[in-house]
PDB file of N, CA and C in Angstrom:
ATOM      1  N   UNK A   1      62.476  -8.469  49.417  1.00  0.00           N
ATOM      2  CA  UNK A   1      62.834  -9.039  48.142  1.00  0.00           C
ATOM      3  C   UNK A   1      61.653  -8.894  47.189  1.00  0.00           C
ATOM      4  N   UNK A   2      61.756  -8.242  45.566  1.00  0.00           N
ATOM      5  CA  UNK A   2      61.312  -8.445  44.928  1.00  0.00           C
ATOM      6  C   UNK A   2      60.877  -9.670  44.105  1.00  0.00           C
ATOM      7  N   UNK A   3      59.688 -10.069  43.951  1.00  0.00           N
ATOM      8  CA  UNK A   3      58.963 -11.094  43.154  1.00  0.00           C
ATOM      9  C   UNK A   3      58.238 -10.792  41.804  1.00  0.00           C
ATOM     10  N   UNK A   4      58.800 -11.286  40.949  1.00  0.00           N
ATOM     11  CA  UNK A   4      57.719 -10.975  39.515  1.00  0.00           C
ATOM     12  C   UNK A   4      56.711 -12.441  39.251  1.00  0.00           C
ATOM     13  N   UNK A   5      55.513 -12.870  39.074  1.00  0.00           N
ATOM     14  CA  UNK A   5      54.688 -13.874  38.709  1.00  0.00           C
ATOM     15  C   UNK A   5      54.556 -13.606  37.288  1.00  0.00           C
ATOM     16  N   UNK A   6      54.780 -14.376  36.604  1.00  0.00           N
ATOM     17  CA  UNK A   6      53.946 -14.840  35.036  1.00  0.00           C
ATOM     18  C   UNK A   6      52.562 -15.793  35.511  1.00  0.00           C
ATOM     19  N   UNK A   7      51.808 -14.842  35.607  1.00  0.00           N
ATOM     20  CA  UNK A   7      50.112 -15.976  35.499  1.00  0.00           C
ATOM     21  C   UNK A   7      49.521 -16.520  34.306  1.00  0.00           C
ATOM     22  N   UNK A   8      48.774 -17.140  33.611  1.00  0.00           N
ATOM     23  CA  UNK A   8      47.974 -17.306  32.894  1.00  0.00           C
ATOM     24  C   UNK A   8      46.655 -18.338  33.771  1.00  0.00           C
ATOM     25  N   UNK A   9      45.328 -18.034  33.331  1.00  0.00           N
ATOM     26  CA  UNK A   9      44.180 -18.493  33.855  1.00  0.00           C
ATOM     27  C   UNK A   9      43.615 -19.000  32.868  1.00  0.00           C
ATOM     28  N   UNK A  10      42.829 -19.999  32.979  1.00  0.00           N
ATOM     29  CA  UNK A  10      42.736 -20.916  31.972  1.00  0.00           C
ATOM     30  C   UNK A  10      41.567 -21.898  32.511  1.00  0.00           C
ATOM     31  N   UNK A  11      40.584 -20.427  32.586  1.00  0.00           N
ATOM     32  CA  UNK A  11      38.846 -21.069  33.600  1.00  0.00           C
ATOM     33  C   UNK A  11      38.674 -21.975  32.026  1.00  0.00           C
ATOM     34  N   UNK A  12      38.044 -23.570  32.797  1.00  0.00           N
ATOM     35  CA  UNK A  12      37.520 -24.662  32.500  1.00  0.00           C
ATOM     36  C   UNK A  12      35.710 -24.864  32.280  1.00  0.00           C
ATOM     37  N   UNK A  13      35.679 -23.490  31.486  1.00  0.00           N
ATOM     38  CA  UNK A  13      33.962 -22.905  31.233  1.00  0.00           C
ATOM     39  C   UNK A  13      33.698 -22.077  29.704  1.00  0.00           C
ATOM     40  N   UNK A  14      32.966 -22.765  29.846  1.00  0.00           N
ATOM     41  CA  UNK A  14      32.605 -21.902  28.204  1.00  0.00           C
ATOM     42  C   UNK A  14      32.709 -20.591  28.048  1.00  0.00           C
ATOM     43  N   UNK A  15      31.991 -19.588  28.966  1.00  0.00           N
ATOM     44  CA  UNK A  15      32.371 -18.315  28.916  1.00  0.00           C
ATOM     45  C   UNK A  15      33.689 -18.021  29.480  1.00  0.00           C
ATOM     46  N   UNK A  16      35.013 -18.102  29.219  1.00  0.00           N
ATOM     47  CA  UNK A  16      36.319 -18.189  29.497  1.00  0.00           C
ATOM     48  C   UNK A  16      36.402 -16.385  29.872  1.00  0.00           C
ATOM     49  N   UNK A  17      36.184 -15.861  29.378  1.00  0.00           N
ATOM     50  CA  UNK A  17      37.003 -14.780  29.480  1.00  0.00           C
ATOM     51  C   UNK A  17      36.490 -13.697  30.186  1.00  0.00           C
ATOM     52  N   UNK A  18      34.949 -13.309  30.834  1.00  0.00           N
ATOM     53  CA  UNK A  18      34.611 -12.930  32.309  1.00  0.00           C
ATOM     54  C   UNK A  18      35.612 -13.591  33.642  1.00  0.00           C
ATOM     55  N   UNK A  19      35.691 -14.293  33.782  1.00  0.00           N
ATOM     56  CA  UNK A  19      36.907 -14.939  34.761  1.00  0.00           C
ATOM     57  C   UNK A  19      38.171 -14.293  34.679  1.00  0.00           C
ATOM     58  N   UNK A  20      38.656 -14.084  33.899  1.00  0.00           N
ATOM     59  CA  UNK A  20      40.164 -13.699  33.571  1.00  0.00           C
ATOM     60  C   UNK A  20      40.362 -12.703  33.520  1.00  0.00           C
ATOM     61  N   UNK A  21      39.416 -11.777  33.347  1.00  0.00           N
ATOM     62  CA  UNK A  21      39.075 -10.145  33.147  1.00  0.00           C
ATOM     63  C   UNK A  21      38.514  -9.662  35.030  1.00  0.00           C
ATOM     64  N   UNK A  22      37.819 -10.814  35.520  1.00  0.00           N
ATOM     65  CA  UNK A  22      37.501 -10.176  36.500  1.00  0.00           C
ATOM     66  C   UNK A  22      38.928 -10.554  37.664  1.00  0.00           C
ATOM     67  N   UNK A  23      39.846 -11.616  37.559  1.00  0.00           N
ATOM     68  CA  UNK A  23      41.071 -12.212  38.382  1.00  0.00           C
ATOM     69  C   UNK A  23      41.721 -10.957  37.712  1.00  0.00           C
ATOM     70  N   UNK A  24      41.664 -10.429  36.694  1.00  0.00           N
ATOM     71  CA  UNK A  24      43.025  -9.477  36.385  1.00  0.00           C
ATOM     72  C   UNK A  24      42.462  -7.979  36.998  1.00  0.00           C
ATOM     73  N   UNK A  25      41.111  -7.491  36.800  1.00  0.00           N
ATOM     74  CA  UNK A  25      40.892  -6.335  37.821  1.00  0.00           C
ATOM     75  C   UNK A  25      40.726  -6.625  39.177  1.00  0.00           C
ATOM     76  N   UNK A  26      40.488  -7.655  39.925  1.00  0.00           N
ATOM     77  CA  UNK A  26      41.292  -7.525  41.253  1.00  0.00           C
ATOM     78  C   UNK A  26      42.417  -7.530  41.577  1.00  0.00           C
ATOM     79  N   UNK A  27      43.459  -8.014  40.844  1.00  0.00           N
ATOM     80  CA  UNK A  27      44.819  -7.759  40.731  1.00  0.00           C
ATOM     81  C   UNK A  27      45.140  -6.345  41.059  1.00  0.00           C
ATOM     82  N   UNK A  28      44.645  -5.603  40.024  1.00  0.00           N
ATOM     83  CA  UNK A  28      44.893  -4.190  39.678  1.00  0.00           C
ATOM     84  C   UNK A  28      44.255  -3.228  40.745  1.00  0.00           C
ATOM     85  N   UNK A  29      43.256  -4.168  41.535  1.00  0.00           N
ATOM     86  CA  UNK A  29      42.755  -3.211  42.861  1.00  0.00           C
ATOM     87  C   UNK A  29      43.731  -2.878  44.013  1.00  0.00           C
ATOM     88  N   UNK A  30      45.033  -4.220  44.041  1.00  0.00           N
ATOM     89  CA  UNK A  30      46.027  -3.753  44.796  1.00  0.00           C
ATOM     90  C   UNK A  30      46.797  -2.669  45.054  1.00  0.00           C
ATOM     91  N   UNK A  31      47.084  -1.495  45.466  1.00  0.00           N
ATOM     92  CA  UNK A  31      48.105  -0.786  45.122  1.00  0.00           C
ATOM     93  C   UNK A  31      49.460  -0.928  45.411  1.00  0.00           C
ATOM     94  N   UNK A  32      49.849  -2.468  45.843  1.00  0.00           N
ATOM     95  CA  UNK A  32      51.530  -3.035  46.636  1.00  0.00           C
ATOM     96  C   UNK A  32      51.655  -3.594  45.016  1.00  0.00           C
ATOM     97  N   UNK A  33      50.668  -3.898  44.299  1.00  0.00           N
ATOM     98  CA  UNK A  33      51.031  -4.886  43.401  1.00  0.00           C
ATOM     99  C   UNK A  33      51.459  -4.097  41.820  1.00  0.00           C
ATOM    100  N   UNK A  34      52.438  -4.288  40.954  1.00  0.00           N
ATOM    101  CA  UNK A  34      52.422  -3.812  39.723  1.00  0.00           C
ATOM    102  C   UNK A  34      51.797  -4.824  38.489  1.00  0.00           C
ATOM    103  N   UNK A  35      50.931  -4.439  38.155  1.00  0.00           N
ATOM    104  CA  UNK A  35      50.174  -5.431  37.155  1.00  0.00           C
ATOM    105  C   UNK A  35      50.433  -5.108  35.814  1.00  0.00           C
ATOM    106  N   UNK A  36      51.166  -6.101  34.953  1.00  0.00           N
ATOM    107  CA  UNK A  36      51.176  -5.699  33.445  1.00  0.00           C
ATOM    108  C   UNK A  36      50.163  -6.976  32.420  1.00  0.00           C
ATOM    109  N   UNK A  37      49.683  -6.691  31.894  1.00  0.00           N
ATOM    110  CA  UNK A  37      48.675  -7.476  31.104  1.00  0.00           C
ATOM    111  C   UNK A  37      49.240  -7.857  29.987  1.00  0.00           C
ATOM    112  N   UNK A  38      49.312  -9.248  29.054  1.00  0.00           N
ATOM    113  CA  UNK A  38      50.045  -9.345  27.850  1.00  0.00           C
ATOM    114  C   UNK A  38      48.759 -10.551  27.478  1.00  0.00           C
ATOM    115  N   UNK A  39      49.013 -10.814  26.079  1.00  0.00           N
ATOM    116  CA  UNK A  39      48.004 -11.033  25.224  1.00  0.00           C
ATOM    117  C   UNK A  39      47.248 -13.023  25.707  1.00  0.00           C
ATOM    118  N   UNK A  40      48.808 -13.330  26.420  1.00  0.00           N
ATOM    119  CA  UNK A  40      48.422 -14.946  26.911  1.00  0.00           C
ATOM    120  C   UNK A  40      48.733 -15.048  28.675  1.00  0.00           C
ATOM    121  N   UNK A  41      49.193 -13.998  29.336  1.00  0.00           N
ATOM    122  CA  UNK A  41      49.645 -13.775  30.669  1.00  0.00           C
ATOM    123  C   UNK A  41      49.755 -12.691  31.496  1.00  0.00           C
ATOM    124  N   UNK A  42      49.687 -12.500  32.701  1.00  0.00           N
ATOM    125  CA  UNK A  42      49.844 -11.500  33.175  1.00  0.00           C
ATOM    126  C   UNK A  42      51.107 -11.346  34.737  1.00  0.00           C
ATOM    127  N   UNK A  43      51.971 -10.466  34.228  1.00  0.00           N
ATOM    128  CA  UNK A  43      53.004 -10.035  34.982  1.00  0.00           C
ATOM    129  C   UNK A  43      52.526  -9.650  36.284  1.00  0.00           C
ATOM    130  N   UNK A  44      52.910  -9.984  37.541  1.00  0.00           N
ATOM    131  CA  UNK A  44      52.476  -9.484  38.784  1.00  0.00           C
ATOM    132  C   UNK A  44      53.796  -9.268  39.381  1.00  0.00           C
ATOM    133  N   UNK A  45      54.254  -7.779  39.507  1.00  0.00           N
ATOM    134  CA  UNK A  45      55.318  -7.814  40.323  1.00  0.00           C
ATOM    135  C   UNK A  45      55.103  -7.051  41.437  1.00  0.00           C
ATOM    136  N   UNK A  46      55.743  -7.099  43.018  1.00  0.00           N
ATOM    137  CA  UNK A  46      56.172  -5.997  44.285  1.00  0.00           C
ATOM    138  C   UNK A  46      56.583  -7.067  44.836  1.00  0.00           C
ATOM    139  N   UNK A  47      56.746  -6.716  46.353  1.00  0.00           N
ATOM    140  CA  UNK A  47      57.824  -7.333  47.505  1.00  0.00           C
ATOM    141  C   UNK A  47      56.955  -8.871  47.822  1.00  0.00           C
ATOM    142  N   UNK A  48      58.082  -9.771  48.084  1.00  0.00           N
ATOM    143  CA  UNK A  48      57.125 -11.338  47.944  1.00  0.00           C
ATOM    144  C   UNK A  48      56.176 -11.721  49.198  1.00  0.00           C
ATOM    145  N   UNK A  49      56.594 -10.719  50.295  1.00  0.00           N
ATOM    146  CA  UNK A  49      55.528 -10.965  51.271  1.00  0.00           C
ATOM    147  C   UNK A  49      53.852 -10.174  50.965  1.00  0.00           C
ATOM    148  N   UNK A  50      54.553  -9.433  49.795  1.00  0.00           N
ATOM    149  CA  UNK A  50      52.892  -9.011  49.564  1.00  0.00           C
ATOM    150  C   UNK A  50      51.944  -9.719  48.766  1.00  0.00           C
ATOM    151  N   UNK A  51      53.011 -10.504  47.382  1.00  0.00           N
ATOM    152  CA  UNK A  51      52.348 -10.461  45.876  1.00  0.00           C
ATOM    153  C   UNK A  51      52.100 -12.316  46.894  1.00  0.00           C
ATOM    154  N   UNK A  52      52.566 -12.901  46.966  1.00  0.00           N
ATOM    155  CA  UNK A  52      52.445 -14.597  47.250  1.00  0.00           C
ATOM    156  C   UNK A  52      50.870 -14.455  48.295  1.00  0.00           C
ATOM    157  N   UNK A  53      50.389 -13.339  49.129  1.00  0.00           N
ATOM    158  CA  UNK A  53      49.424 -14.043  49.985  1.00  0.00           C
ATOM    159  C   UNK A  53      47.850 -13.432  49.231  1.00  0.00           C
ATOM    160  N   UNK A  54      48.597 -12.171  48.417  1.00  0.00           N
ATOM    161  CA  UNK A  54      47.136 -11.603  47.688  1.00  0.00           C
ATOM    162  C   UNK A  54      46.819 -12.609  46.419  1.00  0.00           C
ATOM    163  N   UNK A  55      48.105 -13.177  45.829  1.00  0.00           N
ATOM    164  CA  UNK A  55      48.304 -14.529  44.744  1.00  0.00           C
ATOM    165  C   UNK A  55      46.899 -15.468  45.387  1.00  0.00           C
ATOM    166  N   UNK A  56      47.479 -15.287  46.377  1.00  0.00           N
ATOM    167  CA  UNK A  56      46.642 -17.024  46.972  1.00  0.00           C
ATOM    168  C   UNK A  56      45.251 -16.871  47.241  1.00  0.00           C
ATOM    169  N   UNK A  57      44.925 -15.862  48.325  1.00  0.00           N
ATOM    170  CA  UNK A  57      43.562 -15.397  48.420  1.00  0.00           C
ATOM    171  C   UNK A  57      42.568 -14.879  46.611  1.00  0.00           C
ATOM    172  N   UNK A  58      43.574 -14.380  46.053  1.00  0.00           N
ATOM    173  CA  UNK A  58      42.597 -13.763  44.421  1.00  0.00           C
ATOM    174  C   UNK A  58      42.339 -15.625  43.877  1.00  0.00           C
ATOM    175  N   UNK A  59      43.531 -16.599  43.624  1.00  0.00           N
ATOM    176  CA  UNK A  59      43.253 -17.745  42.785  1.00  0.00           C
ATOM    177  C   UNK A  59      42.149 -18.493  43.290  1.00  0.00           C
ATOM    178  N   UNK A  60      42.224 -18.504  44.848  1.00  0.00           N
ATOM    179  CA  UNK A  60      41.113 -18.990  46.011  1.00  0.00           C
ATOM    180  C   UNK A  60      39.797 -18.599  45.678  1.00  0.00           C
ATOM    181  N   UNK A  61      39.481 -17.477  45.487  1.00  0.00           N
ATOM    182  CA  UNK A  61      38.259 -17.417  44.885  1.00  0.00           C
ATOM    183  C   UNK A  61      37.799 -17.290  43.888  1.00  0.00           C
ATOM    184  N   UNK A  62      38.871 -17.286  42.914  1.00  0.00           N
ATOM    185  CA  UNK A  62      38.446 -17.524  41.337  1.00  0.00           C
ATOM    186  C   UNK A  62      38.382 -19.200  41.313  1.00  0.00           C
ATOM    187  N   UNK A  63      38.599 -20.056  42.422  1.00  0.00           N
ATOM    188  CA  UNK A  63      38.658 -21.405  42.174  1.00  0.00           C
ATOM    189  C   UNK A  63      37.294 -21.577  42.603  1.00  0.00           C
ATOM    190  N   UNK A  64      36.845 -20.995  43.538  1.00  0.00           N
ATOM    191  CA  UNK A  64      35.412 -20.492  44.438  1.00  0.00           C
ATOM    192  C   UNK A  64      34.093 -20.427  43.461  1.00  0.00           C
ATOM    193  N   UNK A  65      34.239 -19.504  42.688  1.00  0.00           N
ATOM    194  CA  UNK A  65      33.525 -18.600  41.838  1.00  0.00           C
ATOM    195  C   UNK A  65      33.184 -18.962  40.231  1.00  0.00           C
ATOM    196  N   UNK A  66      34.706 -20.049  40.014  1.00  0.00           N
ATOM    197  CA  UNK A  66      33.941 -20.696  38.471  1.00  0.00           C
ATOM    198  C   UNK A  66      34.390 -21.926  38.567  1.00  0.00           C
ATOM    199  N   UNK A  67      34.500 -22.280  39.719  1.00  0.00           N
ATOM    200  CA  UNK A  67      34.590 -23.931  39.702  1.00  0.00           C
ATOM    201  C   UNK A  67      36.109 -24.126  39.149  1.00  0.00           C
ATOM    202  N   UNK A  68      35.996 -25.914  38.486  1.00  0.00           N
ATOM    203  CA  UNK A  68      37.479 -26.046  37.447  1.00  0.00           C
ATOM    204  C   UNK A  68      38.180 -25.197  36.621  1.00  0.00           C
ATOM    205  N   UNK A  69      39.341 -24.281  37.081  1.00  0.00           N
ATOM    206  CA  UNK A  69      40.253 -23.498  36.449  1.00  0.00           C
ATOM    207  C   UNK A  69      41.603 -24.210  36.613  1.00  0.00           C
ATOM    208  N   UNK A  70      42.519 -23.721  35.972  1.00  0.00           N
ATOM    209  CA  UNK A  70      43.977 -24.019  35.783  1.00  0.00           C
ATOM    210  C   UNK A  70      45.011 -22.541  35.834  1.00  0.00           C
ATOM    211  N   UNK A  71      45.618 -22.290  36.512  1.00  0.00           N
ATOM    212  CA  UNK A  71      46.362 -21.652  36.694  1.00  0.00           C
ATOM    213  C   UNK A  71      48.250 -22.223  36.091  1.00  0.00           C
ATOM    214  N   UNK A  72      48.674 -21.388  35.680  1.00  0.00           N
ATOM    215  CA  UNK A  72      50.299 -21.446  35.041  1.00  0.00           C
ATOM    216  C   UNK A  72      50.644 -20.524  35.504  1.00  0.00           C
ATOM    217  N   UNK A  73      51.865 -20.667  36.759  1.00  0.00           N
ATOM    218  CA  UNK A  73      52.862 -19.597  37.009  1.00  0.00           C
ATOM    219  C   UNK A  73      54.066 -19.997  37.115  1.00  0.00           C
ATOM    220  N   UNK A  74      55.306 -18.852  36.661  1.00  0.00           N
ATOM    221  CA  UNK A  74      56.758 -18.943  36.643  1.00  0.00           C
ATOM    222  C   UNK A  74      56.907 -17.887  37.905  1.00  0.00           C
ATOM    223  N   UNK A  75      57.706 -17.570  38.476  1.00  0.00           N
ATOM    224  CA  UNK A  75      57.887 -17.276  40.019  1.00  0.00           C
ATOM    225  C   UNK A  75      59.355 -17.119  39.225  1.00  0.00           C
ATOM    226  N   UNK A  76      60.051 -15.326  39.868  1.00  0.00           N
ATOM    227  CA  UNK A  76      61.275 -14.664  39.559  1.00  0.00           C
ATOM    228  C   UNK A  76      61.380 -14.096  40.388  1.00  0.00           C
ATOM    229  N   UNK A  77      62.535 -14.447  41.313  1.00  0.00           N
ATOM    230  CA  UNK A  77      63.139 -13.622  42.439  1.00  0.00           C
ATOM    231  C   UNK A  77      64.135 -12.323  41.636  1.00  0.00           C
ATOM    232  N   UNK A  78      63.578 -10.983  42.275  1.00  0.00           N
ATOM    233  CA  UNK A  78      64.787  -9.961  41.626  1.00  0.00           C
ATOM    234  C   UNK A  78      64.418  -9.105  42.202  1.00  0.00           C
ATOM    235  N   UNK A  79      66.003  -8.181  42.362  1.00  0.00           N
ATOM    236  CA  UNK A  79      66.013  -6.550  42.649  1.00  0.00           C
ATOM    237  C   UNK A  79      65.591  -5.623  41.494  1.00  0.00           C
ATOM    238  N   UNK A  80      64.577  -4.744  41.929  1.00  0.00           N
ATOM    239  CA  UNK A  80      64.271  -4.262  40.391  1.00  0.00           C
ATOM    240  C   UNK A  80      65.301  -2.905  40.899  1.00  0.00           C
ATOM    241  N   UNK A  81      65.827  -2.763  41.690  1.00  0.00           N
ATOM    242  CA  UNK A  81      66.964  -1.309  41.468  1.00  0.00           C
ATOM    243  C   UNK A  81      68.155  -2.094  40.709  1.00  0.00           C
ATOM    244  N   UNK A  82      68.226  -3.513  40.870  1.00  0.00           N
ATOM    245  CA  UNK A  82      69.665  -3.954  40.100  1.00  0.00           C
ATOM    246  C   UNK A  82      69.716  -4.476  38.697  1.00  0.00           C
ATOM    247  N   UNK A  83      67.799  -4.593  38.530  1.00  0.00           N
ATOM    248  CA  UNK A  83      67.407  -5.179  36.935  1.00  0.00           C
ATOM    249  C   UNK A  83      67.756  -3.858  36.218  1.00  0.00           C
ATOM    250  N   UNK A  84      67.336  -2.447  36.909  1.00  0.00           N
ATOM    251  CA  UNK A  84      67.470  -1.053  35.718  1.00  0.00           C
ATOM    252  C   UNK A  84      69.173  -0.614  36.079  1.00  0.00           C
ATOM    253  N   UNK A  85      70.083  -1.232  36.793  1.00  0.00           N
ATOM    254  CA  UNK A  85      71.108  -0.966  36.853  1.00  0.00           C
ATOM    255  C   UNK A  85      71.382  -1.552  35.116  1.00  0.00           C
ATOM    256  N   UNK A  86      71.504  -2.663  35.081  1.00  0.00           N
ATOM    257  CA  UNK A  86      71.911  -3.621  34.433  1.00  0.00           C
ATOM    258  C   UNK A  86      71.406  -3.606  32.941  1.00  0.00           C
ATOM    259  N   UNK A  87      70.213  -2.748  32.924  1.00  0.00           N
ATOM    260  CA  UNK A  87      69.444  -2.757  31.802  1.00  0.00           C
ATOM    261  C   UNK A  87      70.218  -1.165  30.957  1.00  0.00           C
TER     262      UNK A  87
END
């Protein structure tokens, strides 16, 4: 089963945006994972046994690494052969 994540990161540090730049290029080091970048979030989609345990281990050490952060995710179960049917 396909999984899409809406993330947004929302490090609790003055320099905000080294954090969010470095959680979004480990993202992109995956090759199971499809990463799309948008101006307040970032899209994480492939199969949910992949994207939910690399999810957990990447937030794990961005929680590690700058202390108090906040994470926002929406979680979408879908077939992407039946989303481009449909589209």
């Amino acid at each position: 089963m396909q999984v899409m994540v809406e993330l947004s990161l929302y490090p609790l540090v003055n320099e905000y945006i080294p954090p969010i730049q470095a959680f979004i290029d480990r993202l992109n080091a995956y090759t199971e994972l499809s990463v799309t970048t948008c101006s307040t979030s970032t899209q994480v989609t492939g199969e949910y046994n992949d994207v939910l345990p690399i999810l957990g281990k990447e937030m794990q050490r961005t929680h590690e690494e700058v202390g108090q952060a906040i994470f926002v995710a929406k979680f979408l179960n879908f077939d992407a052969m039946q989303a481009r049917k449909s589209s």
